[in-house]
Protein backbone atom coordinates (compact mmCIF):
# COMPACT_ATOMS: atom_id res chain seq x y z
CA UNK A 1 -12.76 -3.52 28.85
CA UNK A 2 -12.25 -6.54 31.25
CA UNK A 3 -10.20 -10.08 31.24
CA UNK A 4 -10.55 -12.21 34.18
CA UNK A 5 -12.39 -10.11 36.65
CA UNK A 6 -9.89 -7.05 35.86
CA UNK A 7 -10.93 -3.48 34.71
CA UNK A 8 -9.04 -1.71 32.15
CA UNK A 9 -9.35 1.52 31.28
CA UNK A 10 -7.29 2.39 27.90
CA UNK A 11 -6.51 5.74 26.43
CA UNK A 12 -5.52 8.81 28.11
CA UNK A 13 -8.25 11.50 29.52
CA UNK A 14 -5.86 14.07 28.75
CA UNK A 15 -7.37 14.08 25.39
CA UNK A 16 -11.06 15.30 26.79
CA UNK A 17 -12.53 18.38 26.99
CA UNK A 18 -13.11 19.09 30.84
CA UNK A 19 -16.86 18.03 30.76
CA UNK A 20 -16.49 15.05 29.16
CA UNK A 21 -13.29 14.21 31.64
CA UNK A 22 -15.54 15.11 34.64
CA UNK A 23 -18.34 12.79 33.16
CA UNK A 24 -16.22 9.49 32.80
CA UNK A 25 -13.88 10.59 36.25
CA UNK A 26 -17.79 10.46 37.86
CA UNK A 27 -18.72 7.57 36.06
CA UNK A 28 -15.26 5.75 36.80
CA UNK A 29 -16.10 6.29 40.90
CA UNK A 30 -19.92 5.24 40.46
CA UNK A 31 -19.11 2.10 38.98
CA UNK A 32 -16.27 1.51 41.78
CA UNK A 33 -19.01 1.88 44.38
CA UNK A 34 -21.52 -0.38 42.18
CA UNK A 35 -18.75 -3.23 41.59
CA UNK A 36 -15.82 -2.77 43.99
CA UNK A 37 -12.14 -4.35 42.07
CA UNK A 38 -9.03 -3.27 41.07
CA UNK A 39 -8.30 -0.75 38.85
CA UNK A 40 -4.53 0.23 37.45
CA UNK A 41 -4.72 3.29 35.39
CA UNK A 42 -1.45 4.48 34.05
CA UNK A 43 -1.45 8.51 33.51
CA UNK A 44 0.92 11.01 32.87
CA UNK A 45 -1.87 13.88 34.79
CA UNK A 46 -1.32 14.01 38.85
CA UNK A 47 -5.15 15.57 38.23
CA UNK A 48 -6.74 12.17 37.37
CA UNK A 49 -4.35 10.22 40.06
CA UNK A 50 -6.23 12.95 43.05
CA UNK A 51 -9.36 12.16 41.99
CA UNK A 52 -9.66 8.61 41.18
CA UNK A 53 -6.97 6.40 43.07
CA UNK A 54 -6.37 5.32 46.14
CA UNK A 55 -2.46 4.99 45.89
CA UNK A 56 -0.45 6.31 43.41
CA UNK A 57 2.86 4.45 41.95
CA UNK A 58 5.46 6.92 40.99
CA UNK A 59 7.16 5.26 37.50
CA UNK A 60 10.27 6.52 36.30
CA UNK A 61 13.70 6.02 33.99
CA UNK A 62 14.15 3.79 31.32
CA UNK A 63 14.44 0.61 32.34
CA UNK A 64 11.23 1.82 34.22
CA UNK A 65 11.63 1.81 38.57
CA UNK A 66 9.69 2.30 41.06
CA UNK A 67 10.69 6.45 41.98
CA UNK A 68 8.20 6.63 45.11
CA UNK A 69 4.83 6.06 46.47
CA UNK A 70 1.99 7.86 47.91
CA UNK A 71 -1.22 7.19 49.81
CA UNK A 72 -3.55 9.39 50.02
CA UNK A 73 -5.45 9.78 53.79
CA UNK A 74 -8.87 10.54 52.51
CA UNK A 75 -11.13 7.90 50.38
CA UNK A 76 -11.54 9.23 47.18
CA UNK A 77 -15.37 9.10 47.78
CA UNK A 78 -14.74 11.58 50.20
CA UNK A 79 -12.49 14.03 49.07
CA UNK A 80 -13.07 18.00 48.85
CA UNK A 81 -11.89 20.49 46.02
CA UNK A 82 -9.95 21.70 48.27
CA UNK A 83 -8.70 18.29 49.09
CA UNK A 84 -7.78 17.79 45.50
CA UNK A 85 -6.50 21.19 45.02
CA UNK A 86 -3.91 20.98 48.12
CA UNK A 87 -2.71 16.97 47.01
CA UNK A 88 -2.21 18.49 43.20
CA UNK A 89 -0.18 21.28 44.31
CA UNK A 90 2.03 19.15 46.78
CA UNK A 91 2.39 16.35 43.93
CA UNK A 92 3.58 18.69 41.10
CA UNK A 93 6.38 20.45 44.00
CA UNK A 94 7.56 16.63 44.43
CA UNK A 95 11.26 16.37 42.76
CA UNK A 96 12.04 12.46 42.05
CA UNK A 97 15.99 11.99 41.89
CA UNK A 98 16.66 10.67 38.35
């Protein structure tokens, strides 16, 4: 779906089997190389953050604040499974003071 030259991507991937989340997770970073923008995907899954973004925006309490933020140092194009595997396991070990 877009308005005004912005991408949005609703609906959570957590309800797709694994092939079809690999599919539209591949399709997501092909059409990022085809037509470069911005995309803001909220998620609940550190999975689909490691894979697809570029910075991820820690959200937390109620009224929601900014809890912490983290770059990753390798471009998503070029990021290993191990990559992926290592940035999962240090994201889920993170403990956000509530």
């Amino acid at each position: 779906m877009s308005f005004r030259n912005r991408d949005y991507c609703p609906g959570a991937m957590s309800a797709l089997d694994y092939q079809l989340k690999e599919s539209l997770r591949k399709y997501l970073l092909n059409l990022l190389k085809w037509k470069p923008c911005t995309v803001i995907m909220v998620t609940h899954n550190f999975e689909d953050a490691v894979y697809l973004a570029d910075r991820l925006v820690i959200m937390q309490g109620r009224p929601c604040n900014v809890a912490g933020e983290y770059k990753f140092a390798v471009h998503r194009e070029e990021r290993s499974e191990e990559y992926c595997s290592q940035q999962l396991a240090y994201l889920n070990k993170i403990k956000i003071d509530k």
